[in-house]
N, C-alpha and C. Protein backbone atom coordinates (compact mmCIF):
# COMPACT_ATOMS: atom_id res chain seq x y z
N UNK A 1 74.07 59.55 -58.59
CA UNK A 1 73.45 60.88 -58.67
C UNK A 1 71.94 60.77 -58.52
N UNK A 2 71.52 62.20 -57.90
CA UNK A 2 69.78 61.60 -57.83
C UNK A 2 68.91 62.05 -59.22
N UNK A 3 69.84 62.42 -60.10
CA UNK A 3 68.84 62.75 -61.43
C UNK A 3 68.88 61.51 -61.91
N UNK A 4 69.96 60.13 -61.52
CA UNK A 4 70.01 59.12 -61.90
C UNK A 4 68.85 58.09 -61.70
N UNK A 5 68.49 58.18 -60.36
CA UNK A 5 67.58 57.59 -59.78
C UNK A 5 65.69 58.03 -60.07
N UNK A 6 65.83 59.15 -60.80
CA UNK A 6 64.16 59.32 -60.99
C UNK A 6 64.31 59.69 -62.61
N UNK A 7 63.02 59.30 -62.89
CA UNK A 7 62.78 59.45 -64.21
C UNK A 7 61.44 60.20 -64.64
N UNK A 8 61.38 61.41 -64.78
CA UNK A 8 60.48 62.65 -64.84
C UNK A 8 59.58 62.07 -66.59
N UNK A 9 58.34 61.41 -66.31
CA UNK A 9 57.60 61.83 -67.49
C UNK A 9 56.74 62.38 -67.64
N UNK A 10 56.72 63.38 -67.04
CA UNK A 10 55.97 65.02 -67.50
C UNK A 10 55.97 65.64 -66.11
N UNK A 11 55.77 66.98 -66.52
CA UNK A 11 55.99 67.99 -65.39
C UNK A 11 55.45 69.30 -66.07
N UNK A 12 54.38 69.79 -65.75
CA UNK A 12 53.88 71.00 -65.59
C UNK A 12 53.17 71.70 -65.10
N UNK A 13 52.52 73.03 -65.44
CA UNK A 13 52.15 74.42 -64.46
C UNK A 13 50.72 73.75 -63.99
N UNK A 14 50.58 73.49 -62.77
CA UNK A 14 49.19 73.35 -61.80
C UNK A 14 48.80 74.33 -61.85
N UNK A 15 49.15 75.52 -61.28
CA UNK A 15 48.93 76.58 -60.95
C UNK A 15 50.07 77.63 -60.98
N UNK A 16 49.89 78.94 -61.22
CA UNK A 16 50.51 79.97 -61.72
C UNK A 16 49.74 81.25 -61.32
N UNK A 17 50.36 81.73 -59.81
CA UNK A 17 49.65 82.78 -59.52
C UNK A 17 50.77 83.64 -58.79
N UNK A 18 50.15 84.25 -57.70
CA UNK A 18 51.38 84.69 -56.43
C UNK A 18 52.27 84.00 -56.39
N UNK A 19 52.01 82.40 -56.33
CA UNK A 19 53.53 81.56 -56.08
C UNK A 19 52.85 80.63 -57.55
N UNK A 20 53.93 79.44 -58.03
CA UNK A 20 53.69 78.72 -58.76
C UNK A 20 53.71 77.26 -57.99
N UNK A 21 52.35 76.29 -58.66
CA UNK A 21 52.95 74.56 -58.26
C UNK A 21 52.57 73.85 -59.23
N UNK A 22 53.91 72.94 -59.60
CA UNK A 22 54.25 72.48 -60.71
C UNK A 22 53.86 70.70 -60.37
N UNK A 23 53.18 69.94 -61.39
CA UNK A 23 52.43 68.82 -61.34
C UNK A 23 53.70 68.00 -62.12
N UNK A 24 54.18 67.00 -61.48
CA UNK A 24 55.20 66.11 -61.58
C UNK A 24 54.32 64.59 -62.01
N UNK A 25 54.85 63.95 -63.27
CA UNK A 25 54.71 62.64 -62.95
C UNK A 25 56.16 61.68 -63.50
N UNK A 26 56.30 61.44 -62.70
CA UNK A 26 57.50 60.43 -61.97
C UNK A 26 57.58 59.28 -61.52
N UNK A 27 58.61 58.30 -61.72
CA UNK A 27 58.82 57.28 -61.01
C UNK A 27 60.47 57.31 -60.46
N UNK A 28 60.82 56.61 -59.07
CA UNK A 28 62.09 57.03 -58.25
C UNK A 28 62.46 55.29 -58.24
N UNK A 29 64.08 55.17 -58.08
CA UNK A 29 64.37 54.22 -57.55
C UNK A 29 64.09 53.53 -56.18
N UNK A 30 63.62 52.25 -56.03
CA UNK A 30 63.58 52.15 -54.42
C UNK A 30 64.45 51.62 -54.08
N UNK A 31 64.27 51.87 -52.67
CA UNK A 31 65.95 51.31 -51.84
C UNK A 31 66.06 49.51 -51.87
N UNK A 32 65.13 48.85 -51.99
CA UNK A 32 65.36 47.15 -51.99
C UNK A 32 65.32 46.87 -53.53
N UNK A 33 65.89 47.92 -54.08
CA UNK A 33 66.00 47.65 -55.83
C UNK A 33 64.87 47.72 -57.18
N UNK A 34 64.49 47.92 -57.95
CA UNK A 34 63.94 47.92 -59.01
C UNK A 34 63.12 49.72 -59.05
N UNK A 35 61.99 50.17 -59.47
CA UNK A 35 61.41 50.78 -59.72
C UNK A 35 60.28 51.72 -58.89
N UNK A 36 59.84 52.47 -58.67
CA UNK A 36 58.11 52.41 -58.15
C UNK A 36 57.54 52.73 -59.29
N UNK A 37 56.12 52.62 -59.15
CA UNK A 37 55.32 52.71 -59.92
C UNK A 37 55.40 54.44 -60.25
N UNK A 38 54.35 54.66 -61.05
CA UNK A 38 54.11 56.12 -61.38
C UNK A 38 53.71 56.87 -60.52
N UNK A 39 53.95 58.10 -59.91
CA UNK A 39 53.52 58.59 -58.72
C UNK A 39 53.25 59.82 -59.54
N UNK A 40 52.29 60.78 -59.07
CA UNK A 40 51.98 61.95 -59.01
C UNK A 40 52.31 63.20 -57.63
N UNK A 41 52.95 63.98 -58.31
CA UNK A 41 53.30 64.82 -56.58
C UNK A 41 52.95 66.13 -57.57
N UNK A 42 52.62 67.40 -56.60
CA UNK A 42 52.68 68.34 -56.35
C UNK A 42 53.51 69.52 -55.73
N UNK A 43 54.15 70.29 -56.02
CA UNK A 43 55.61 71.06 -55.59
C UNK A 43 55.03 72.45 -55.81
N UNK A 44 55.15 72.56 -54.65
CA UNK A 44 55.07 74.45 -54.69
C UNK A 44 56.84 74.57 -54.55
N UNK A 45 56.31 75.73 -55.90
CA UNK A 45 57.87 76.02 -56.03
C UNK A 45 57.73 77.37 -55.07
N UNK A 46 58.93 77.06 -54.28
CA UNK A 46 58.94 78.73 -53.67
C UNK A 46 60.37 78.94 -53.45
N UNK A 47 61.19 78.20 -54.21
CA UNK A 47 62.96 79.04 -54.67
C UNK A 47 63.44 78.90 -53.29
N UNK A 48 64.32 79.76 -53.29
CA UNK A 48 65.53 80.03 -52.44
C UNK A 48 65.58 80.93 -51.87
N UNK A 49 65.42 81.24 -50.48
CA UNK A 49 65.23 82.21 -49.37
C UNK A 49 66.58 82.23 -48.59
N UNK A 50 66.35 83.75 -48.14
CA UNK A 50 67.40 83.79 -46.53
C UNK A 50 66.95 84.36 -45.44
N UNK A 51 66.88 83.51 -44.59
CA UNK A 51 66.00 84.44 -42.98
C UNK A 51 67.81 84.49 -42.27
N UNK A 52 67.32 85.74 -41.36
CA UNK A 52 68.12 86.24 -41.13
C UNK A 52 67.88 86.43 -39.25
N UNK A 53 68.33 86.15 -38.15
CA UNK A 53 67.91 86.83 -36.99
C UNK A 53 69.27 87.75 -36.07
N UNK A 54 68.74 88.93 -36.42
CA UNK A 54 69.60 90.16 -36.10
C UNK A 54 69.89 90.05 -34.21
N UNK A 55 71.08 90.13 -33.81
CA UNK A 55 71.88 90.54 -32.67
C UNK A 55 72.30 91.36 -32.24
N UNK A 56 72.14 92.06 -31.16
CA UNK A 56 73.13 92.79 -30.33
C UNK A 56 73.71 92.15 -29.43
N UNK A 57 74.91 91.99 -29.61
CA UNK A 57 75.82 91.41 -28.15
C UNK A 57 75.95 91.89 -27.20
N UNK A 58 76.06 93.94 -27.41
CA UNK A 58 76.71 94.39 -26.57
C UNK A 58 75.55 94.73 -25.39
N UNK A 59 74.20 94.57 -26.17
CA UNK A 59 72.92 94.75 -25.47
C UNK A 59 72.20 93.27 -25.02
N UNK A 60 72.79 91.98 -25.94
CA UNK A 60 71.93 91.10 -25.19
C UNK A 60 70.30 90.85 -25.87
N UNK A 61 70.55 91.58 -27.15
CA UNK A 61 69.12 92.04 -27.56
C UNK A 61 69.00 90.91 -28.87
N UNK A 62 68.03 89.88 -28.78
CA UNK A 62 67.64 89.55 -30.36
C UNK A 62 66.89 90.30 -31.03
N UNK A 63 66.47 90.94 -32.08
CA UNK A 63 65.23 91.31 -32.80
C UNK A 63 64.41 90.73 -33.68
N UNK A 64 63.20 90.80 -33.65
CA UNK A 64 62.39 89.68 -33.82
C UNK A 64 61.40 90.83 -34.87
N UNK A 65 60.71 90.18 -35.62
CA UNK A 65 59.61 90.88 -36.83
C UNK A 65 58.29 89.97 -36.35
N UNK A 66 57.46 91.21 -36.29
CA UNK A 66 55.92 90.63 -36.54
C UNK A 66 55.47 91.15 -37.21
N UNK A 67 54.39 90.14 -38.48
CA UNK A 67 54.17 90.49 -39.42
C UNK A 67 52.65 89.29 -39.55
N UNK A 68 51.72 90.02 -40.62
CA UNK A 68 50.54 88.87 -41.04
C UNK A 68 51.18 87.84 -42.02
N UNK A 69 50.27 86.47 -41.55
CA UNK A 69 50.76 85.54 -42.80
C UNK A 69 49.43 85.12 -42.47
N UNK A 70 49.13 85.07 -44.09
CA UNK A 70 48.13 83.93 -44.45
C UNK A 70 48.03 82.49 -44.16
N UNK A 71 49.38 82.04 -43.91
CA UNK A 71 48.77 80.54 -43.60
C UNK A 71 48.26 80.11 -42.56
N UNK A 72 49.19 80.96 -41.24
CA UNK A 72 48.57 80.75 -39.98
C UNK A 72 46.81 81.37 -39.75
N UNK A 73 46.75 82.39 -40.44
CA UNK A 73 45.34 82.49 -40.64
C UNK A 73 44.56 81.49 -41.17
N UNK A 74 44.73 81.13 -42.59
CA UNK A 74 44.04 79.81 -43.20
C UNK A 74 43.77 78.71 -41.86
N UNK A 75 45.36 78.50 -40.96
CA UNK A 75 44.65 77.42 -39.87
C UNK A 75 43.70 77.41 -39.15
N UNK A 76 43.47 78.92 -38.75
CA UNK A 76 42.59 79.22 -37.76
C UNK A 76 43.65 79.55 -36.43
N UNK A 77 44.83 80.03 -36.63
CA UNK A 77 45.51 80.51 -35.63
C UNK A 77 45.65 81.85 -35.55
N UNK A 78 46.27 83.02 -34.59
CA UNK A 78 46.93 83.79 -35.30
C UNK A 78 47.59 83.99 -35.99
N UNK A 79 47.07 85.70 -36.92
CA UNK A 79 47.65 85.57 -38.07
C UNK A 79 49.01 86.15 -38.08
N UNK A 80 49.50 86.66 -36.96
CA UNK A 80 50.26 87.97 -36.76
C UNK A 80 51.58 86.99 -36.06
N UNK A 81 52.69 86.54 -36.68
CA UNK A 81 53.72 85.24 -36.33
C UNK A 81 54.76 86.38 -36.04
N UNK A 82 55.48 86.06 -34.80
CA UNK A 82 56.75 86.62 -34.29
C UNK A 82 57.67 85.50 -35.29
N UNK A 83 59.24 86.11 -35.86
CA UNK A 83 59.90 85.60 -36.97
C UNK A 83 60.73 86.28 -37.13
N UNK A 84 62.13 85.25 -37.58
CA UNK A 84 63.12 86.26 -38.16
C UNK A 84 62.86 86.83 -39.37
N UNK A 85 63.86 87.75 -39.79
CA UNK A 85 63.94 88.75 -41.24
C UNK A 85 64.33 87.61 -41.89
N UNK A 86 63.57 88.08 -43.15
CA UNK A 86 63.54 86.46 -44.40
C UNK A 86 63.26 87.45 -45.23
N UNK A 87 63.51 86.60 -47.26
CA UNK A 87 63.39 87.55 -48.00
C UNK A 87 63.90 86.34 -49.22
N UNK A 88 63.74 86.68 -49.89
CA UNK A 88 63.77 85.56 -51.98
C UNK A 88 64.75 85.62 -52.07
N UNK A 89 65.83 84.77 -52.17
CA UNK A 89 67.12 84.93 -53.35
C UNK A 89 66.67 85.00 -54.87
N UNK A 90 67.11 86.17 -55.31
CA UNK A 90 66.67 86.25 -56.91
C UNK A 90 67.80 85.73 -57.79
N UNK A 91 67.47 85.54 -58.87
CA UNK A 91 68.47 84.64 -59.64
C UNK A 91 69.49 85.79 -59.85
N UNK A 92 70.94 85.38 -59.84
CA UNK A 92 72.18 86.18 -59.90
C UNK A 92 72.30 86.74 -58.42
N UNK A 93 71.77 86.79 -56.96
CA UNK A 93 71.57 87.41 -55.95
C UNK A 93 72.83 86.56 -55.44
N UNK A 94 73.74 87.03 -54.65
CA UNK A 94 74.31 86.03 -53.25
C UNK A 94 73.22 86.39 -51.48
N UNK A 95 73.32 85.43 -51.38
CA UNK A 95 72.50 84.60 -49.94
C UNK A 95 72.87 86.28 -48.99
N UNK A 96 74.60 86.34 -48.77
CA UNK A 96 74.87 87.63 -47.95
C UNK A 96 74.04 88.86 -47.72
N UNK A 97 74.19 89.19 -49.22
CA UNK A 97 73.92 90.51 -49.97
C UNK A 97 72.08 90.50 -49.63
N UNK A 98 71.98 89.14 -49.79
CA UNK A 98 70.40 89.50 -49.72
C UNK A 98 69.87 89.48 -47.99
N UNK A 99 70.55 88.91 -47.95
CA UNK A 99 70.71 88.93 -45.95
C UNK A 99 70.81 90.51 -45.07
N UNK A 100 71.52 90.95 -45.99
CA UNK A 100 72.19 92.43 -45.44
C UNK A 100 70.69 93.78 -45.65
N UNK A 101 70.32 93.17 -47.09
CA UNK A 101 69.19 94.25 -47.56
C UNK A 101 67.82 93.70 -47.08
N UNK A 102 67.73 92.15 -46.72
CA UNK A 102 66.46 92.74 -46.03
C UNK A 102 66.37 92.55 -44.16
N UNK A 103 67.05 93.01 -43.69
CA UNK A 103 67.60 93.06 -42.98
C UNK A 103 67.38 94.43 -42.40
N UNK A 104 68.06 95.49 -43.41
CA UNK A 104 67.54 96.97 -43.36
C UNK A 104 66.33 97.08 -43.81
N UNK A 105 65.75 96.57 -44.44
CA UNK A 105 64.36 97.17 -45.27
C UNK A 105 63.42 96.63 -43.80
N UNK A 106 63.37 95.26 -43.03
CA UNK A 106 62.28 94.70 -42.66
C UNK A 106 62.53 95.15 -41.24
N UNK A 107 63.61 95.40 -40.91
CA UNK A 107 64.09 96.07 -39.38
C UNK A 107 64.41 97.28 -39.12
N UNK A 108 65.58 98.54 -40.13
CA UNK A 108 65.60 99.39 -40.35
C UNK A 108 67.24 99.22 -39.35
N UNK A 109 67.98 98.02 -39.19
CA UNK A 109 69.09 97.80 -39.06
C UNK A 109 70.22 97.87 -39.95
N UNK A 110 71.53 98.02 -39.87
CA UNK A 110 72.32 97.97 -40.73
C UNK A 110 73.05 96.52 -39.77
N UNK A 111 73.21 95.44 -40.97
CA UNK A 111 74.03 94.34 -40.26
C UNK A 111 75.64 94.86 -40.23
N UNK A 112 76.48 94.37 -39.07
CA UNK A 112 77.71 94.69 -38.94
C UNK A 112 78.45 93.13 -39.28
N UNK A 113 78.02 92.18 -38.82
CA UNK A 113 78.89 90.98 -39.00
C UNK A 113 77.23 89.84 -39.39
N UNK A 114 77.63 89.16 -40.75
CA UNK A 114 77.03 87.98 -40.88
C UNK A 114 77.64 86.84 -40.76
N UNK A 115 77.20 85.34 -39.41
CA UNK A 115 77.55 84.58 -39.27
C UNK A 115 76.77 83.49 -39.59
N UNK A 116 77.07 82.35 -40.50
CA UNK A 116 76.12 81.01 -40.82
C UNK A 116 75.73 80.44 -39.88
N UNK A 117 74.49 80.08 -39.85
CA UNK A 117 73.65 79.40 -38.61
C UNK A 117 73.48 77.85 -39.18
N UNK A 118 72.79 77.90 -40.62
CA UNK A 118 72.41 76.27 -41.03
C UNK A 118 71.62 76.64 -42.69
N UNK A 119 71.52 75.58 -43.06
CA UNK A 119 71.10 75.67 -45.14
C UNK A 119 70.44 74.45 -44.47
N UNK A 120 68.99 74.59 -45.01
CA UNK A 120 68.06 73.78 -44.80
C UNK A 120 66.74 73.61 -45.78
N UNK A 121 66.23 72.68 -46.17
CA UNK A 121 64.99 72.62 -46.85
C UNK A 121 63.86 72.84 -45.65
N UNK A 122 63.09 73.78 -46.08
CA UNK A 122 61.59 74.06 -45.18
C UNK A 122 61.03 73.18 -44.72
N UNK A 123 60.56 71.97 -46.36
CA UNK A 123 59.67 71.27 -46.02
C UNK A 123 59.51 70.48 -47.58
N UNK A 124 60.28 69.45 -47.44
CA UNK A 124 61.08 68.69 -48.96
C UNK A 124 59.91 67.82 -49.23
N UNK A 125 59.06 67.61 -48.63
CA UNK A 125 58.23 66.82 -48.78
C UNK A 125 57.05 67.65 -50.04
N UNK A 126 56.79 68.91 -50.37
CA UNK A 126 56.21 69.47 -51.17
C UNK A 126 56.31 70.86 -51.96
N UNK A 127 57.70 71.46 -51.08
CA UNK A 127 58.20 72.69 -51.32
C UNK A 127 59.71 72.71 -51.80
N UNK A 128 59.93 73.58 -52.91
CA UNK A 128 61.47 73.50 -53.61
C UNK A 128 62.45 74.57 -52.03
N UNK A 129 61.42 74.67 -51.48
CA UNK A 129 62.18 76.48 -50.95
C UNK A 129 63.47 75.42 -50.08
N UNK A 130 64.80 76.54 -49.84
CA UNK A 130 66.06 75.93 -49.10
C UNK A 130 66.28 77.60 -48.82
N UNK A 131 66.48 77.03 -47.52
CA UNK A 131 66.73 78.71 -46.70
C UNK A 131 68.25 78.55 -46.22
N UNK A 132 68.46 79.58 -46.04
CA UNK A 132 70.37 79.90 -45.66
C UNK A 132 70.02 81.02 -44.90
N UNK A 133 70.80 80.65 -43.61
CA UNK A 133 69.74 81.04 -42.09
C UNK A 133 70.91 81.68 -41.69
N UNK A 134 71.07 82.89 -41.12
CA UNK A 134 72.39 83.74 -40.97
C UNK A 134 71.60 84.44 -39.38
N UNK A 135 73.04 84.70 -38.36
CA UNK A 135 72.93 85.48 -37.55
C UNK A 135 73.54 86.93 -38.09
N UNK A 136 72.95 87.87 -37.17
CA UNK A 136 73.52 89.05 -38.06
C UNK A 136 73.49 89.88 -36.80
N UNK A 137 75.04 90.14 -36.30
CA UNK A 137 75.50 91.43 -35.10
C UNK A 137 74.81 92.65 -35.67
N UNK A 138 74.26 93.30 -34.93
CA UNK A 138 73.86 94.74 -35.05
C UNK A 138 73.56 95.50 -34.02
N UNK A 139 73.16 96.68 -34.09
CA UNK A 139 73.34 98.01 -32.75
C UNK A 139 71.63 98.01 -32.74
N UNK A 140 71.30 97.58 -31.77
CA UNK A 140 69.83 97.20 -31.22
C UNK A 140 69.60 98.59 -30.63
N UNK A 141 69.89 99.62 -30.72
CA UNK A 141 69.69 100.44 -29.60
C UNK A 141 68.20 101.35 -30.09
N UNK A 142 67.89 101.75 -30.95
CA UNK A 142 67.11 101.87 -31.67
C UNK A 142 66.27 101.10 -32.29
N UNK A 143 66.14 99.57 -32.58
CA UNK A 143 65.52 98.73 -32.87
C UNK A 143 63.95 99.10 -32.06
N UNK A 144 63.14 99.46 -33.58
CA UNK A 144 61.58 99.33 -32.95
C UNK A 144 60.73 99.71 -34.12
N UNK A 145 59.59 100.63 -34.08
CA UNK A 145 59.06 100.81 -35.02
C UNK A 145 58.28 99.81 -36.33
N UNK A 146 57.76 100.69 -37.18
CA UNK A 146 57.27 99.79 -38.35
C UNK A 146 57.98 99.56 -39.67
N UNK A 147 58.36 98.60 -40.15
CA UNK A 147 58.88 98.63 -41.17
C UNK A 147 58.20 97.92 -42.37
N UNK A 148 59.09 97.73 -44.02
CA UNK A 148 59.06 96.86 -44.81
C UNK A 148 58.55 98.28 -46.02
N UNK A 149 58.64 96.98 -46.95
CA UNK A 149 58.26 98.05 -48.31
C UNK A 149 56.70 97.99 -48.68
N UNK A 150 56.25 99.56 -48.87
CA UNK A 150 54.37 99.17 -48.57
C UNK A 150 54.14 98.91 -50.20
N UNK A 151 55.36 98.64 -51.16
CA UNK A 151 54.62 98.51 -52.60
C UNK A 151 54.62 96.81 -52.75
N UNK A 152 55.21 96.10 -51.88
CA UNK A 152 55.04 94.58 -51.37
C UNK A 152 54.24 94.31 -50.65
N UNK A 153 53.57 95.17 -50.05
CA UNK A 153 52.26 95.12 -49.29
C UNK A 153 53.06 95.02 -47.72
N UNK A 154 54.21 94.57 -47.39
CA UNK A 154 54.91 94.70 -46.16
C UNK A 154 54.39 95.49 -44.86
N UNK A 155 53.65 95.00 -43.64
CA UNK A 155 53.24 95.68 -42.61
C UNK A 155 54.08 95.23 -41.47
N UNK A 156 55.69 95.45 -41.20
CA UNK A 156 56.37 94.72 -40.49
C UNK A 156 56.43 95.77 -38.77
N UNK A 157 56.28 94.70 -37.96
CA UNK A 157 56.56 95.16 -36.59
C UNK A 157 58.45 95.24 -36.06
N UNK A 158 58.70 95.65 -35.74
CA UNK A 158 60.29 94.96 -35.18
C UNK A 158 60.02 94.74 -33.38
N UNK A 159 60.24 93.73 -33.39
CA UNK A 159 60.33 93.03 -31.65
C UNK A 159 61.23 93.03 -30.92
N UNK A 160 62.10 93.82 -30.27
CA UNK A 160 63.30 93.31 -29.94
C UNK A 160 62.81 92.43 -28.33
N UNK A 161 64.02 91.43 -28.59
CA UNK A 161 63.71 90.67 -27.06
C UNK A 161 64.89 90.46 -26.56
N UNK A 162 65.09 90.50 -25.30
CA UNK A 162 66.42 90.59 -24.49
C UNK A 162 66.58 88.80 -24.44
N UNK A 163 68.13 88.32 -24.48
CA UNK A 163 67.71 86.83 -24.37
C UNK A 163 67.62 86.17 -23.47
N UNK A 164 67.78 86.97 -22.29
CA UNK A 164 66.97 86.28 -20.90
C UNK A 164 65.29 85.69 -21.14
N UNK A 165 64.72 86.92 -21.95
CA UNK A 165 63.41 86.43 -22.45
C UNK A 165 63.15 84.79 -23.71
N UNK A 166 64.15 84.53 -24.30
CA UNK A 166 64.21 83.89 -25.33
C UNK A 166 63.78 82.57 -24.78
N UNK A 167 64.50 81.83 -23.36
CA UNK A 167 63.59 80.39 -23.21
C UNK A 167 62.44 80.47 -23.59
N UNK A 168 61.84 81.73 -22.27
CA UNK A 168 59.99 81.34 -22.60
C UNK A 168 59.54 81.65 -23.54
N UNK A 169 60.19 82.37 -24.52
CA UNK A 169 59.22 82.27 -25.66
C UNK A 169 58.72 81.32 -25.94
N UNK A 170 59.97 80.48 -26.61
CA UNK A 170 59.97 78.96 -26.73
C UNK A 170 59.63 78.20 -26.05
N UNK A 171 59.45 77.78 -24.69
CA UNK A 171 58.67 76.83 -24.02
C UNK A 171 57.00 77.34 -24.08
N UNK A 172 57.10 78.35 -24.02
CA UNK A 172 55.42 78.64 -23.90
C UNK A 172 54.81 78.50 -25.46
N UNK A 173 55.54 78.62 -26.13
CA UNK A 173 55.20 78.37 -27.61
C UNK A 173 54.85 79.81 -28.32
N UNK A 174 55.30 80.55 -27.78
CA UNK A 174 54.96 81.98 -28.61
C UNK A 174 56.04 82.18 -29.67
N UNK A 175 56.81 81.26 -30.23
CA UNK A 175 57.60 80.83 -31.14
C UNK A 175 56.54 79.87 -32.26
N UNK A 176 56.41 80.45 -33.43
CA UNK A 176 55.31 78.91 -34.35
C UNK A 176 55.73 79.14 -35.12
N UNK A 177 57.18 79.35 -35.54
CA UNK A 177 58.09 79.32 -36.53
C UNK A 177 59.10 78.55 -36.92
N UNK A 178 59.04 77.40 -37.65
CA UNK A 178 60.55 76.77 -37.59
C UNK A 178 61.32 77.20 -37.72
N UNK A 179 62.02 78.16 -38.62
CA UNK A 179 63.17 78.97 -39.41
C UNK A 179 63.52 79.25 -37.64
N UNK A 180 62.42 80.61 -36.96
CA UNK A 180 62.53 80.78 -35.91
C UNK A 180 63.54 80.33 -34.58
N UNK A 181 62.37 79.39 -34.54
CA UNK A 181 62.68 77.77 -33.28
C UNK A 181 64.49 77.66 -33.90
N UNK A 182 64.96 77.18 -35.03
CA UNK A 182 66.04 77.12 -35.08
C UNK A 182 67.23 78.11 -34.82
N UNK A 183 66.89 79.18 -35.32
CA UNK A 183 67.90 80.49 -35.17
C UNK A 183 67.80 81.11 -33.44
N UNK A 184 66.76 80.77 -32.66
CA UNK A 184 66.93 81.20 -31.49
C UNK A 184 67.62 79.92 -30.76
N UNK A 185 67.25 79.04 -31.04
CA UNK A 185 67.52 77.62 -30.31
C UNK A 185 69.72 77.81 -30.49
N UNK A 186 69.70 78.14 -31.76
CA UNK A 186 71.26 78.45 -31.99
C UNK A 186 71.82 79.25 -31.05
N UNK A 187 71.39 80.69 -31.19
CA UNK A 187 71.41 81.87 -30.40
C UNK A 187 72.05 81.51 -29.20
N UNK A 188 70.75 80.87 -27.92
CA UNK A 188 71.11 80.20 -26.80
C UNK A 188 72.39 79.39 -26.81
N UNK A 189 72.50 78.78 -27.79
CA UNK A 189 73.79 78.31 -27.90
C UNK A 189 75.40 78.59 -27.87
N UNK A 190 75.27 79.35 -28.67
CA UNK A 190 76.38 80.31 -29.63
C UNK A 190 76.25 81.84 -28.89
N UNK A 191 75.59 81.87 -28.25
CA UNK A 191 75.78 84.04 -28.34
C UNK A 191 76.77 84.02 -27.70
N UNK A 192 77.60 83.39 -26.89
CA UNK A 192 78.96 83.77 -26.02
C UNK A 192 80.34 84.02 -26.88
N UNK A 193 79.72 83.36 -28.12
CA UNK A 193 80.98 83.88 -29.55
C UNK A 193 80.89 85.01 -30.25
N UNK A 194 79.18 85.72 -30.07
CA UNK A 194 79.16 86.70 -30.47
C UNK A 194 79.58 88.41 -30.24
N UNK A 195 80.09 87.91 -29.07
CA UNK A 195 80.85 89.48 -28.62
C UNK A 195 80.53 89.77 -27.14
N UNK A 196 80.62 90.80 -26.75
CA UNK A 196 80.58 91.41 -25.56
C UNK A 196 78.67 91.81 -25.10
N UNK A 197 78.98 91.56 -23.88
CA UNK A 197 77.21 91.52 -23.10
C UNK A 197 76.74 90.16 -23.66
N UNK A 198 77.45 89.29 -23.70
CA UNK A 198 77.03 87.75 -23.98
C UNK A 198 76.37 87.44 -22.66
């Protein structure tokens, strides 16, 4: 077991704000046997998410959200990231249920069929977050406008893109999303299971 293999002697609040990161000191088993020394790490906790990227089959249509993020700003990139619908699993929540509601809130879609894409850690190297990445059939025909909730501060675009368009996104790089990059990269894959106008 891996609670077997590390031995936690102390762990607490770094910081405690918008998000929390929790100050670990630890030592792990190593793989050629015995101990490591004491290590110090840092963990932004950011829980359990579900991004979601909404379909029309019968249209051929992905829909896509643009929205501001601070980090790509902090880089010095744009701040404004094309992305699927994503959203917190709250404690007692199922992955579906939360798939379905923000889904409507960030697109103004109602999902008809949710299909599993992949359960993945973001980025294990400093973040708790594990996303559960769902395709979601829906009636694109109306897909547009602004969405999200403005008491979350939410300024969401909805993008729809036909998936003839979907290579170049991705080769030209107008994709700077992993969650993204994966759920379209699937898409291309898989949309011929998803129904009619494949």
């Amino acid at each position: 077991m891996t609670q077997d293999r590390v031995e936690v002697i102390a762990k607490d609040a770094a910081f405690d704000g918008y998000f929390r990161i929790d100050r670990y000191r630890l030592k792990h088993q190593l793989h050629a046997g015995g101990w490591s020394g004491e290590l110090v790490r840092e963990v932004f906790e950011r829980g359990h998410a579900v991004a979601v990227l909404p379909y029309d089959p019968a249209r051929a249509t992905a829909v896509l959200i643009e929205q501001f993020r601070v980090g790509a700003f902090a880089r010095g990139d744009s701040a404004w990231i094309l992305e699927t619908v994503a959203g917190i699993i709250e404690p007692g929540e199922a992955p579906d249920d939360v798939a379905r509601r923000e889904t409507r809130e960030e697109t103004g879609l109602a999902v008809e069929r949710l299909v599993p894409i992949a359960d993945f850690y973001v980025s294990p190297g400093g973040t708790t977050q594990f996303n559960n990445l769902f395709c979601a059939t829906v009636d694109a025909a109306d897909a547009g406008g602004i969405h999200g909730l403005e008491h979350e501060g939410e300024d969401i675009r909805v993008v729809p893109v036909p998936l003839a368009e979907v290579p170049s996104l991705i080769t030209t790089g107008a994709i700077r999303d992993a969650t993204t990059l994966i759920a379209l990269q699937w898409l291309l894959a898989h949309h011929e299971t998803l129904g009619a106008g494949a």
